[in-house]
C-alpha atoms as a PDB file:
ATOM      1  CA  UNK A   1    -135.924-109.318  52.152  1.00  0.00           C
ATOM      2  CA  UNK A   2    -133.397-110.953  49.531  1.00  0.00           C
ATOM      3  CA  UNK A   3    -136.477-111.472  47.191  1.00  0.00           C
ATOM      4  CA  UNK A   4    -137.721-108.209  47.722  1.00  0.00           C
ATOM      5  CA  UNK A   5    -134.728-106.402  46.718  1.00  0.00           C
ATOM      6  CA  UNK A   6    -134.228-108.460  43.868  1.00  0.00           C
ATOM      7  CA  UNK A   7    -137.524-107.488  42.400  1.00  0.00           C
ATOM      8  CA  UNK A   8    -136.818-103.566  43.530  1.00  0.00           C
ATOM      9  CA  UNK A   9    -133.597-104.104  41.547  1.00  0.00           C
ATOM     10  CA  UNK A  10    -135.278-105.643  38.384  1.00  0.00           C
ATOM     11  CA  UNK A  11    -137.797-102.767  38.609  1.00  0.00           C
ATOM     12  CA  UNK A  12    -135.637-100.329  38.776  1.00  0.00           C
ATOM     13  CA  UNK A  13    -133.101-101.911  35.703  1.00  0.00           C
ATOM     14  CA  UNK A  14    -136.361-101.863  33.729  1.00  0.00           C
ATOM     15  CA  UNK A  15    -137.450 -98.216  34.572  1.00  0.00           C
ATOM     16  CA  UNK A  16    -133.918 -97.237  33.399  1.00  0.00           C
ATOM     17  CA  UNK A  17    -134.148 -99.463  30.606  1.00  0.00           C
ATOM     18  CA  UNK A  18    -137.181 -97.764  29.191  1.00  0.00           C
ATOM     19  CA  UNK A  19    -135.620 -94.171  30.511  1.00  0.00           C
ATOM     20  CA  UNK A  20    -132.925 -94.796  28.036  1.00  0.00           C
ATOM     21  CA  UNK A  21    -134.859 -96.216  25.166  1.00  0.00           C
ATOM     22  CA  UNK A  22    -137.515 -93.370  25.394  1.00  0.00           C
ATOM     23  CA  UNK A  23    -134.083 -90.515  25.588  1.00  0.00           C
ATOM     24  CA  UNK A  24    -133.144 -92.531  22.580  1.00  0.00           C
ATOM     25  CA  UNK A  25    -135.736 -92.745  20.549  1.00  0.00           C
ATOM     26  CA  UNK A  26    -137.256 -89.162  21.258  1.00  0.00           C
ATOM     27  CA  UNK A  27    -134.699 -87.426  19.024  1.00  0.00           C
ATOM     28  CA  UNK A  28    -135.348 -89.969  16.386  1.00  0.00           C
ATOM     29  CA  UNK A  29    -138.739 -89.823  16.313  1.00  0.00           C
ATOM     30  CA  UNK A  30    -138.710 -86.097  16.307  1.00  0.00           C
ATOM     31  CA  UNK A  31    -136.472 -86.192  13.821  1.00  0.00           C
ATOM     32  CA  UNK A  32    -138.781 -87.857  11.147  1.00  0.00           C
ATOM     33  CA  UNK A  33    -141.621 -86.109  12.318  1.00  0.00           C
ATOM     34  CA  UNK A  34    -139.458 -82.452  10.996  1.00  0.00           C
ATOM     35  CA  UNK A  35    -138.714 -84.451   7.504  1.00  0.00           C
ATOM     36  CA  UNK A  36    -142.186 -85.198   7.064  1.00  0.00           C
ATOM     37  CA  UNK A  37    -143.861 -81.434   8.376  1.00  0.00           C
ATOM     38  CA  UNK A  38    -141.262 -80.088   5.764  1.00  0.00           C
ATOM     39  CA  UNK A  39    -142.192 -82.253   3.522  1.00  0.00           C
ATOM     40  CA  UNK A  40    -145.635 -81.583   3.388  1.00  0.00           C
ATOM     41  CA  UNK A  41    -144.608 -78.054   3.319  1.00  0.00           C
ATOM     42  CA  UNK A  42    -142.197 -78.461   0.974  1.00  0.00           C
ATOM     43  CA  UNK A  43    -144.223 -80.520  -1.753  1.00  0.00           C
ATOM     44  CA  UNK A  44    -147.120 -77.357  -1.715  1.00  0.00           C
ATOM     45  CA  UNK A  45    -143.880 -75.262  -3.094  1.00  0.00           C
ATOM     46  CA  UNK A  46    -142.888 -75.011  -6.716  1.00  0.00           C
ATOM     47  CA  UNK A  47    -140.723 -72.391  -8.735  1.00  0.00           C
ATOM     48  CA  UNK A  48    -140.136 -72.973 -12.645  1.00  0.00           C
ATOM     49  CA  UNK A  49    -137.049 -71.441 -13.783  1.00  0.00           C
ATOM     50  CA  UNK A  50    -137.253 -67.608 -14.095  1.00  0.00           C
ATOM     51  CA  UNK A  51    -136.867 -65.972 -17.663  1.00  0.00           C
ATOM     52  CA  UNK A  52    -137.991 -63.050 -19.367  1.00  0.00           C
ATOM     53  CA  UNK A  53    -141.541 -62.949 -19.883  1.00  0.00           C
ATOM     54  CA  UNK A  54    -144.661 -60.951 -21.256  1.00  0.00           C
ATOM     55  CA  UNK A  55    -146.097 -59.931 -18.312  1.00  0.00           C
ATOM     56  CA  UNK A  56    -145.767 -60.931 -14.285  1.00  0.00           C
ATOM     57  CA  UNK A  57    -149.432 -62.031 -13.167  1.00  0.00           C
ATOM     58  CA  UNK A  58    -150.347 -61.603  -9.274  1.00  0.00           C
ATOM     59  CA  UNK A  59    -153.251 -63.866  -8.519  1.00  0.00           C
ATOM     60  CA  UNK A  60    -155.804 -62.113  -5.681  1.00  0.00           C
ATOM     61  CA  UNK A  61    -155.787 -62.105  -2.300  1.00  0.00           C
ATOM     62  CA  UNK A  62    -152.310 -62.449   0.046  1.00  0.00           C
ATOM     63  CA  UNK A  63    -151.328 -59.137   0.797  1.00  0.00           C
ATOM     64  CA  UNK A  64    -148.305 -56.807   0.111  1.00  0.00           C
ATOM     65  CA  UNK A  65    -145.939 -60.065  -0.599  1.00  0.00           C
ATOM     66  CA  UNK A  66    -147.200 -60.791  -3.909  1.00  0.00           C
ATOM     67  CA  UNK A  67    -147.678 -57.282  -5.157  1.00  0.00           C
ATOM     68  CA  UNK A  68    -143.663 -56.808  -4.086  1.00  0.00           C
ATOM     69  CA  UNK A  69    -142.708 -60.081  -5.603  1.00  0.00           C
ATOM     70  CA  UNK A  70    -143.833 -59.066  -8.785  1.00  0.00           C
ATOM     71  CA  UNK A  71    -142.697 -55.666  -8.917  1.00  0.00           C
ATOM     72  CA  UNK A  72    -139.065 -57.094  -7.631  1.00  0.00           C
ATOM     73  CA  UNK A  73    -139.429 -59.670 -11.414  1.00  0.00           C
ATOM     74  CA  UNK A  74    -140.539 -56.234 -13.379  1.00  0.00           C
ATOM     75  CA  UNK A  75    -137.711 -54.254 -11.926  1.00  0.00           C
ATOM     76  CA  UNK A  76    -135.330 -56.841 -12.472  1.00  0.00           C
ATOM     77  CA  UNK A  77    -136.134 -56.916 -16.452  1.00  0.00           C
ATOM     78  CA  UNK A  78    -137.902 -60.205 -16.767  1.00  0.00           C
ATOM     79  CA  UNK A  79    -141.079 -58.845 -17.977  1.00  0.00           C
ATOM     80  CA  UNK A  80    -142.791 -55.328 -18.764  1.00  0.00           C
ATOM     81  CA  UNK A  81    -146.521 -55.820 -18.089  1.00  0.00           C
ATOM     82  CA  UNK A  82    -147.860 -56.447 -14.883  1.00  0.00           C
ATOM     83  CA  UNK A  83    -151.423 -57.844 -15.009  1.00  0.00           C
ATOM     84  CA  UNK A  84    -153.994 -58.091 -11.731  1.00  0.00           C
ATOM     85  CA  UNK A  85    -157.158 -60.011 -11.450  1.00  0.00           C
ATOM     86  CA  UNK A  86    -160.645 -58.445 -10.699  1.00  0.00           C
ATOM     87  CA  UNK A  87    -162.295 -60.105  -8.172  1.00  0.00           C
ATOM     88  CA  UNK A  88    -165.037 -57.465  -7.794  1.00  0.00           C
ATOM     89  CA  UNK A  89    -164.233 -56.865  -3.736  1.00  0.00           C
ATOM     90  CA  UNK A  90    -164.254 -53.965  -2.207  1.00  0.00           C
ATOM     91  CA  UNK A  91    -162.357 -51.630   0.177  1.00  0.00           C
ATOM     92  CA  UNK A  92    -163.821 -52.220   3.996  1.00  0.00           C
ATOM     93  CA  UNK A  93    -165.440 -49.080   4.277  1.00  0.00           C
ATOM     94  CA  UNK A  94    -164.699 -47.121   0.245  1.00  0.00           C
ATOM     95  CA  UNK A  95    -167.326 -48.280  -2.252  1.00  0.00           C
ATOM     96  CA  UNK A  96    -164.213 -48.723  -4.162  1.00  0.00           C
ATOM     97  CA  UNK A  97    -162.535 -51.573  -5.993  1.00  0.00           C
ATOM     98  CA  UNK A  98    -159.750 -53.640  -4.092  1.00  0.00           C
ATOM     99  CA  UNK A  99    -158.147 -53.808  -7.755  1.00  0.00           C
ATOM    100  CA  UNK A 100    -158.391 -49.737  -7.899  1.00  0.00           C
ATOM    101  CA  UNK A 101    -155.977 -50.045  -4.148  1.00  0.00           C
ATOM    102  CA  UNK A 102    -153.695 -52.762  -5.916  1.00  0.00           C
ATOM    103  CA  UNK A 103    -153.209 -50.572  -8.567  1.00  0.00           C
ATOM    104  CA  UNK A 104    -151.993 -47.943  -6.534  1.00  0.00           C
ATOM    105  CA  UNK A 105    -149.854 -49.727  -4.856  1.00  0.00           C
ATOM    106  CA  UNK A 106    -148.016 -50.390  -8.123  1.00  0.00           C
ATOM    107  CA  UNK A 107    -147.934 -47.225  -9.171  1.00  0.00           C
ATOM    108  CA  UNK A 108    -146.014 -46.790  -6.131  1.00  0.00           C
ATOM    109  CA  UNK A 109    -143.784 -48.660  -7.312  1.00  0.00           C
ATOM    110  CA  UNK A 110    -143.019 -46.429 -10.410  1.00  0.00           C
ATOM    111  CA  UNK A 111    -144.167 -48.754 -12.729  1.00  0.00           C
ATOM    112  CA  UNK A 112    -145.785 -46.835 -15.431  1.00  0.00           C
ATOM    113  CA  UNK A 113    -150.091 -46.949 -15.625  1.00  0.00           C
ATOM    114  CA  UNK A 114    -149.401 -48.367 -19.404  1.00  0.00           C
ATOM    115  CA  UNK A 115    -148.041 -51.390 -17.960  1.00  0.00           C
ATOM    116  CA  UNK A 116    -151.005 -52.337 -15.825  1.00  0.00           C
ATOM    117  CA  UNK A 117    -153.273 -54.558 -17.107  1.00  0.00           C
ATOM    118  CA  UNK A 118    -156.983 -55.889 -15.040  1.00  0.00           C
ATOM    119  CA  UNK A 119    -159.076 -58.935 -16.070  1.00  0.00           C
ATOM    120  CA  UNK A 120    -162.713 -58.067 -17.204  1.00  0.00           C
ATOM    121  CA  UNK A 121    -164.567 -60.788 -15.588  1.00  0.00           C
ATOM    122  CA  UNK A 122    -164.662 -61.119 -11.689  1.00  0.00           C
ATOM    123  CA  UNK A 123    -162.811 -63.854 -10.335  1.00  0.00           C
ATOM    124  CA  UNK A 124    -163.808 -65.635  -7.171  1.00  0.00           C
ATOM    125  CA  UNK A 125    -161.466 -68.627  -7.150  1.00  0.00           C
ATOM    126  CA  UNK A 126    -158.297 -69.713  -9.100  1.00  0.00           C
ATOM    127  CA  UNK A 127    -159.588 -71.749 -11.716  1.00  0.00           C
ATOM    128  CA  UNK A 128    -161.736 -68.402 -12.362  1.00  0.00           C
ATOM    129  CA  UNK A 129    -158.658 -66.190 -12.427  1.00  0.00           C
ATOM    130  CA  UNK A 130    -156.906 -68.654 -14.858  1.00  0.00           C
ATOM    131  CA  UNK A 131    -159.750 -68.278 -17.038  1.00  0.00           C
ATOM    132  CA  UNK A 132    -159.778 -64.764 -16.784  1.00  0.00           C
ATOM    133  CA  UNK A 133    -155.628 -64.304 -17.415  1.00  0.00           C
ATOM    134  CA  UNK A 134    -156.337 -66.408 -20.520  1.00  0.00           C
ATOM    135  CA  UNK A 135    -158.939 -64.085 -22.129  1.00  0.00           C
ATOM    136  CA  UNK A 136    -156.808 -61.365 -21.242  1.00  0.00           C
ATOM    137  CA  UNK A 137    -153.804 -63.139 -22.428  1.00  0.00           C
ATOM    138  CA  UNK A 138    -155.391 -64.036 -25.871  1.00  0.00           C
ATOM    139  CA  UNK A 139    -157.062 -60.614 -26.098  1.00  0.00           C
ATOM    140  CA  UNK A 140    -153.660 -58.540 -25.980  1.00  0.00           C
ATOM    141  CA  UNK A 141    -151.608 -61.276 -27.891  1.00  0.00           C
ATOM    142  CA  UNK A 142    -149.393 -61.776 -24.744  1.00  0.00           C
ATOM    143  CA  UNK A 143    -146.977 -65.257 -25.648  1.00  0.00           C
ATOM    144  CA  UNK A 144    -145.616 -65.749 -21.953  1.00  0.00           C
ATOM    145  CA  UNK A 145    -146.209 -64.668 -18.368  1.00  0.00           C
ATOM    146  CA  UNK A 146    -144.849 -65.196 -15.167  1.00  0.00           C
ATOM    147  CA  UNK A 147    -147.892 -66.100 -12.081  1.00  0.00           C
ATOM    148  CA  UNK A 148    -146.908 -64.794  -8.746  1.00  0.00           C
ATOM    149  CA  UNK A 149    -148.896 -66.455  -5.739  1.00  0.00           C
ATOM    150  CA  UNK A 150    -148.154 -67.591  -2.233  1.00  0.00           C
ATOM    151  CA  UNK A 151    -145.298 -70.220  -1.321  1.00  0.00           C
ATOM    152  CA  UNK A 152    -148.085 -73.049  -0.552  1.00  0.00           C
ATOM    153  CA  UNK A 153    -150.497 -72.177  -3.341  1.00  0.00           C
ATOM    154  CA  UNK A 154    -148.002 -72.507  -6.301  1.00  0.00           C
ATOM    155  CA  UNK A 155    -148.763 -75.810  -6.637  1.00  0.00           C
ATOM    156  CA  UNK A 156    -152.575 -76.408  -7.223  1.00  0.00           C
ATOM    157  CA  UNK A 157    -152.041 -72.767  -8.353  1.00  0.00           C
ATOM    158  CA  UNK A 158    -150.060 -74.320 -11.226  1.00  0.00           C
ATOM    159  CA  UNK A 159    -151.962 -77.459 -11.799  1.00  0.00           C
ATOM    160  CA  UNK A 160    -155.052 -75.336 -12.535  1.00  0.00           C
ATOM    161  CA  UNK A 161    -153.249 -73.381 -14.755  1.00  0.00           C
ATOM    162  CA  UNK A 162    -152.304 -75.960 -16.981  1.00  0.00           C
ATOM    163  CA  UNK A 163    -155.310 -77.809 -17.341  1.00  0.00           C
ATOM    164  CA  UNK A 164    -156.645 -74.088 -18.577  1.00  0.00           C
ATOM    165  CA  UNK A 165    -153.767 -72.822 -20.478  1.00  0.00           C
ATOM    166  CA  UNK A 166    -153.887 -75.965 -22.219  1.00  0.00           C
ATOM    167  CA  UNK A 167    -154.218 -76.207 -26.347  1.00  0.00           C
ATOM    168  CA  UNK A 168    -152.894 -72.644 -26.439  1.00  0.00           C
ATOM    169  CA  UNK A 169    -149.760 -71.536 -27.466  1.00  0.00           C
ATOM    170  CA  UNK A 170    -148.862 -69.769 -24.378  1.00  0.00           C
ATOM    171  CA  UNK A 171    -146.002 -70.272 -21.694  1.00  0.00           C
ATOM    172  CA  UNK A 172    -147.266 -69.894 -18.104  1.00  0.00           C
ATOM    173  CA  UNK A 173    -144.236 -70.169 -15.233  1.00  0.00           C
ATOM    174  CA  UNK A 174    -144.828 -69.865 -11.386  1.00  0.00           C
ATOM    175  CA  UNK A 175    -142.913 -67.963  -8.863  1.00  0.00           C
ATOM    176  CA  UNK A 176    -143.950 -68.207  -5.230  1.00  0.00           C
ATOM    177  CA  UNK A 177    -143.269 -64.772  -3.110  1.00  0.00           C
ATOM    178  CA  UNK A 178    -139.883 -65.012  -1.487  1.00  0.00           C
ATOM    179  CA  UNK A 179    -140.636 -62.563   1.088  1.00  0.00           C
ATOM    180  CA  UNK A 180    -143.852 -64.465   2.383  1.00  0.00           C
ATOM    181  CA  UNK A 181    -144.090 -65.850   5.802  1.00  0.00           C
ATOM    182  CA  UNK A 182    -144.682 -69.319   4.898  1.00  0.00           C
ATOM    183  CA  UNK A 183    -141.467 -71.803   4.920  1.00  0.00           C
ATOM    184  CA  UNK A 184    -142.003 -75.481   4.300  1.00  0.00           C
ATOM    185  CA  UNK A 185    -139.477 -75.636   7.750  1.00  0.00           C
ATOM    186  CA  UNK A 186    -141.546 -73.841   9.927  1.00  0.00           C
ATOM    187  CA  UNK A 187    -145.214 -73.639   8.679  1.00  0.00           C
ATOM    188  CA  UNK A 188    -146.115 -76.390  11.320  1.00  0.00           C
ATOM    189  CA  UNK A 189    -145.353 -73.748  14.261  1.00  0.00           C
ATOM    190  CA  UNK A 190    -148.388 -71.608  14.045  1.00  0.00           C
ATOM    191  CA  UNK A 191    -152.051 -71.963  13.398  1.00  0.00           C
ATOM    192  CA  UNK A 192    -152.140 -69.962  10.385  1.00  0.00           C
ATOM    193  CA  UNK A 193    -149.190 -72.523   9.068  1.00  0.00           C
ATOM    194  CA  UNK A 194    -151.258 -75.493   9.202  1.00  0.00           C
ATOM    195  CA  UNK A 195    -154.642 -73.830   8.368  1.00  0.00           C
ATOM    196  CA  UNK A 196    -152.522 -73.131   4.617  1.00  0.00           C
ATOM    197  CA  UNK A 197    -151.640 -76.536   4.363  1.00  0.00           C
ATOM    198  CA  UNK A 198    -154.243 -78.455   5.274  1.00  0.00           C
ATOM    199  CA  UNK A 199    -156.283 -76.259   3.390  1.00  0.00           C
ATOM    200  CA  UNK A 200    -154.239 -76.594  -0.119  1.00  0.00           C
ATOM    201  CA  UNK A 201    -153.971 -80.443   0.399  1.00  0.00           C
ATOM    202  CA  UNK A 202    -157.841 -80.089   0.694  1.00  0.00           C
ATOM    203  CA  UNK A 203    -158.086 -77.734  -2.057  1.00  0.00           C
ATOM    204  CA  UNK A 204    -155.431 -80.068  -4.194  1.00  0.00           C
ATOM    205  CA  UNK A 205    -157.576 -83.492  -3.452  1.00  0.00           C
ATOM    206  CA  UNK A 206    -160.700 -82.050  -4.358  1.00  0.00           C
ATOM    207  CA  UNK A 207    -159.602 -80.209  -7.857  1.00  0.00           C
ATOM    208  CA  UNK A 208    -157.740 -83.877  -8.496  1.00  0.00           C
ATOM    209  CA  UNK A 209    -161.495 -85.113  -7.849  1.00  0.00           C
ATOM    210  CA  UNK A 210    -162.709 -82.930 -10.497  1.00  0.00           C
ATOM    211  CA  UNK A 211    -164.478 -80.873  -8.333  1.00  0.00           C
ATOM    212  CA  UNK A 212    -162.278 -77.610  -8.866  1.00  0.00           C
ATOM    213  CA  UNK A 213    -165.431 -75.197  -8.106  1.00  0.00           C
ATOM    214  CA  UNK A 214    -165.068 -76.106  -4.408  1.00  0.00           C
ATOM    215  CA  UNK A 215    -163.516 -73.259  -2.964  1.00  0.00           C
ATOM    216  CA  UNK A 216    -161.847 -73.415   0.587  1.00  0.00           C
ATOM    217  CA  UNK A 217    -159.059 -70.544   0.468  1.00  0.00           C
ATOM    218  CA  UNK A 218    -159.734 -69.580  -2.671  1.00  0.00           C
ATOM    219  CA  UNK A 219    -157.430 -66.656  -3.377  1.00  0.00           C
ATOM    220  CA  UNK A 220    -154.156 -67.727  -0.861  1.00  0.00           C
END
């Protein structure tokens, strides 16, 4: 019986043993697990210092966020054109441009028609828009802009814009929307959180690759 409870003892130390380590450790290990989801989310998120430019550019796709964003800049005084990009979509349901709704939207905004600029060509993924916002650029003699786009695409947003804009004589600076849902602390607590980031460190790896026409989430 002696033996028996000495065993039941040494059993039961260990189970508390492990108890304790596993109490301990959880909050650790948690811990680094938050650093590195905000990391992730964090490195996808870039904002160059904000000064007074040609014209605020909002890339396609993303909703009201961007659209705001950039009318927030133009109201603000930091630029006085406010250039779109075509894509060529339409309305669900209105054999109408998306670019024709956009437009109204910043009208909306009482920001005068004169100040609205739309690429020619039809964009259907970034690289295509920075293409396009270069013609455009070039064609009206525009020196600087600032790019609006969503929180986790300013990055590869940027990078791609570079690699275009580059030879000319033309300052490009990102802003990410401030009033967008994605946060680099909390974009691991829904789906749609870590469909955006896996999908830009796809979209990132493959454009590094050289294969920049590959086109996951093109326009977010």
């Amino acid at each position: 019986m002696k033996i028996y409870s000495k065993q039941t003892n040494k059993l039961a130390s260990r189970s508390v043993g492990c108890i304790a380590i596993f109490l301990i450790g959880l909050p650790f290990v948690l811990g680094l697990s938050y650093l590195f989801l905000r990391g992730l989310g964090a490195y996808l998120i870039v904002a160059d210092p904000l000064e007074k430019s040609e014209a605020v550019v909002v890339l396609s796709g993303g909703g009201n966020p961007r659209l705001e964003e950039a009318g927030r800049l133009y109201k603000e005084g930091l630029t006085d054109k406010f250039v779109l990009t075509e894509t060529g979509n339409k309305i669900a349901g209105y054999n109408q441009d998306y670019s024709f709704y956009e437009t109204l939207k910043i009208l909306n905004m009482d920001i005068p028609p004169t100040a609205i600029y739309i690429t020619e060509e039809h964009a259907k993924d970034t690289y295509a828009e920075a293409v396009a916002v270069l013609d455009l650029m070039k064609k009206h003699h525009f020196r600087s802009c600032i790019v609006v786009t969503d929180p986790h695409h300013t990055r590869r947003a940027r990078l791609i814009f570079r690699d275009v804009f580059a030879g000319n004589d033309i300052i490009v600076r990102f802003w990410p929307a401030t009033n967008h849902w994605y946060r680099s602390d909390s974009w691991f607590l829904s789906p749609s959180g870590w469909f955006a980031t896996v999908s830009e460190y796809i979209g990132l790896t493959v454009y590094q690759l050289g294969i920049y026409r590959l086109s996951i989430f093109p326009f977010e």
